[in-house]
Protein backbone atom coordinates (compact mmCIF):
# COMPACT_ATOMS: atom_id res chain seq x y z
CA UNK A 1 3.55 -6.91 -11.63
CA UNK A 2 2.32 -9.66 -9.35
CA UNK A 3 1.35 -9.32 -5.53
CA UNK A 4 3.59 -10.49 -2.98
CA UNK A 5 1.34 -13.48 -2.66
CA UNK A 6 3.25 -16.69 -2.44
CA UNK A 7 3.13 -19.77 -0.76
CA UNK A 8 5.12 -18.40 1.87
CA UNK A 9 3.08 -15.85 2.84
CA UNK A 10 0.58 -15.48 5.62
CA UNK A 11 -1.70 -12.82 6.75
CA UNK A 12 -0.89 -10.30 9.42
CA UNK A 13 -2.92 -8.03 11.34
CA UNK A 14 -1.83 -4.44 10.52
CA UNK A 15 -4.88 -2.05 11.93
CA UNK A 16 -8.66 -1.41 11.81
CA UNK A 17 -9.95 0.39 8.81
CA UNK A 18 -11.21 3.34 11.05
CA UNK A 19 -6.76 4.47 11.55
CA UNK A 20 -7.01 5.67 7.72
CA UNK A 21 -9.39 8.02 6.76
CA UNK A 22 -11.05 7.62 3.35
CA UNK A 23 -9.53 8.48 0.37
CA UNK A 24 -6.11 8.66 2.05
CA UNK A 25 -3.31 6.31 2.91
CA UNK A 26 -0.98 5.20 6.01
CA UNK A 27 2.52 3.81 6.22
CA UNK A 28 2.80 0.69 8.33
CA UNK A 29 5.89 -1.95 9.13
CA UNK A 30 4.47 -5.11 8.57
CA UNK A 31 7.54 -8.47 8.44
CA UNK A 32 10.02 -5.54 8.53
CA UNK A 33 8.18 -3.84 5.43
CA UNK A 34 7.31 -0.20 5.04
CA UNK A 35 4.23 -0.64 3.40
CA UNK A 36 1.41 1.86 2.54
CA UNK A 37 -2.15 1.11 3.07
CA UNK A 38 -4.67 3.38 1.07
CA UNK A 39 -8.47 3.33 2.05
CA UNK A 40 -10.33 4.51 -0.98
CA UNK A 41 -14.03 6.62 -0.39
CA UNK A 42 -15.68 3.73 -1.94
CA UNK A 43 -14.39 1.38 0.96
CA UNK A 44 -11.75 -0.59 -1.23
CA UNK A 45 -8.72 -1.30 0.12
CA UNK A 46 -4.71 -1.32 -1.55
CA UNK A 47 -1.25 -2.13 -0.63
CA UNK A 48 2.01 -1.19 -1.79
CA UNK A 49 5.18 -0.72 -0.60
CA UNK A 50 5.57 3.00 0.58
CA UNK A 51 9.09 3.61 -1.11
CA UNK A 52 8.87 5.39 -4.33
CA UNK A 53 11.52 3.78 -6.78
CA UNK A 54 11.95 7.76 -8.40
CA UNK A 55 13.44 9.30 -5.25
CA UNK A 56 11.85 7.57 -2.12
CA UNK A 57 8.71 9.45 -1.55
CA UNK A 58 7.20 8.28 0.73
CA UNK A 59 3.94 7.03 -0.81
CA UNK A 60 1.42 6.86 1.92
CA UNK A 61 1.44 10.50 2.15
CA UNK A 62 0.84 10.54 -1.55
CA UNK A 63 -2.45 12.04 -2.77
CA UNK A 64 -5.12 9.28 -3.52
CA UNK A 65 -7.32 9.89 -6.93
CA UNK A 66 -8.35 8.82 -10.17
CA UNK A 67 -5.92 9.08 -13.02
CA UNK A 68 -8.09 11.12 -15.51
CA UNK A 69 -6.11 9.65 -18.84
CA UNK A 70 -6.40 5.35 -17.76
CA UNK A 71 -9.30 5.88 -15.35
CA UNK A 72 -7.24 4.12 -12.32
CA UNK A 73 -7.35 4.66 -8.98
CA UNK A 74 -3.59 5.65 -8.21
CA UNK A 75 -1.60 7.17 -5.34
CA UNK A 76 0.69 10.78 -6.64
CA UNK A 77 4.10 10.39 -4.85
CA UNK A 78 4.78 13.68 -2.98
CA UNK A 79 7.79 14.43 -3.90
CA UNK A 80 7.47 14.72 -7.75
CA UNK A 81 4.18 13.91 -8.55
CA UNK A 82 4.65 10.33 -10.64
CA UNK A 83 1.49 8.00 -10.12
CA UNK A 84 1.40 4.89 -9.08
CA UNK A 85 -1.63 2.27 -10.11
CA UNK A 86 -3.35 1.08 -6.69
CA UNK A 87 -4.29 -2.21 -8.30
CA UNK A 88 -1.26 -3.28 -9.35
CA UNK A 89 2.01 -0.92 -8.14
CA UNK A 90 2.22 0.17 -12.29
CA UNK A 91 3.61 3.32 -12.76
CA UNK A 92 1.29 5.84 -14.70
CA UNK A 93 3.35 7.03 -17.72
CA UNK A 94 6.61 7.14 -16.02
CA UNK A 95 7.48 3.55 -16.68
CA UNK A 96 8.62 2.14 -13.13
CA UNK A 97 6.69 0.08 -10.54
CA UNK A 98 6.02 -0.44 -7.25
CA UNK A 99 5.28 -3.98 -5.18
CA UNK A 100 1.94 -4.40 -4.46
CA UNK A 101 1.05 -6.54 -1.59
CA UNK A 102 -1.90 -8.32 -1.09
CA UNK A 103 -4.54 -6.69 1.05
CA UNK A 104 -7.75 -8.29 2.62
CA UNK A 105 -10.40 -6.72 5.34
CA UNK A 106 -12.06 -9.16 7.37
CA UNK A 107 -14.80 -6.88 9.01
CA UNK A 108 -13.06 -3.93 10.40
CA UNK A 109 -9.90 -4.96 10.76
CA UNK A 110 -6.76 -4.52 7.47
CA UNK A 111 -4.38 -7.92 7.14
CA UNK A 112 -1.88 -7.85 4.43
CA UNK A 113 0.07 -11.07 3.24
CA UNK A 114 3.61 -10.77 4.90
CA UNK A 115 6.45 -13.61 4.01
CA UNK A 116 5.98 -16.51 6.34
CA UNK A 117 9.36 -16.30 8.14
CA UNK A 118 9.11 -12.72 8.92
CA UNK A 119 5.90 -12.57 9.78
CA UNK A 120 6.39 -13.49 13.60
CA UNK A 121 8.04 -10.00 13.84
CA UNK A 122 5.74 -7.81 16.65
CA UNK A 123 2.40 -6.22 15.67
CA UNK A 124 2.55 -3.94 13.21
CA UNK A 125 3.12 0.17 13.51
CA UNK A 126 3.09 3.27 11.61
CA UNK A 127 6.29 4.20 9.46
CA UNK A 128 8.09 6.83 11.85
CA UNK A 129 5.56 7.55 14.33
């Protein structure tokens, strides 16, 4: 699966690093997105959309780990536990997929590429808070 990374895209300014705590993630509405950012202990950061394609867990209050079998850093959806790839939105043995977006820090602060038409929308803010 391929980031949303096109030549349409720009970056937006979702939040500082310091809003998600390490090894956990955080819903955010970026260009009318619910997207979830996951900050891993190691200080990498991921992006995917927040919707799981099973059911609609919401994936930024999925559990952040390792997948023991593939070795992958992967987000467990809360509802019914299917696991998602962080690098790449791949669905750990349950065959579906989630859209990764692409993710960059630039010191503290978390911008994620956003299409370039919606990205004038206001600044971002956490799913449902």
């Amino acid at each position: 699966m391929k980031p949303h990374t096109d030549r349409e895209s720009v970056p937006v300014l979702v939040t500082e690093i310091e809003s998600i705590p390490p090894g956990e993630g955080r819903c955010f509405t970026v260009a009318k997105n619910r997207v979830a950012i996951f900050r891993l202990r190691n200080g990498q950061v991921f992006a995917l959309d927040n919707t799981c394609p099973h059911r609609g867990g919401a994936l930024g209050a999925g559990r952040v780990g390792t997948d023991m079998r593939s070795r992958l850093e992967t987000v467990m959806c809360p509802l019914h536990a299917f696991k998602f790839a962080l690098r790449d939105g791949a669905g750990i043995d349950n065959g579906l997929s989630v859209r990764r977006y692409q993710v960059e820090l630039r010191g503290t602060r978390i911008y994620v590429a956003a299409p370039r038409v919606s990205a004038q929308s206001p600044t971002p803010d956490r799913c449902g808070v």
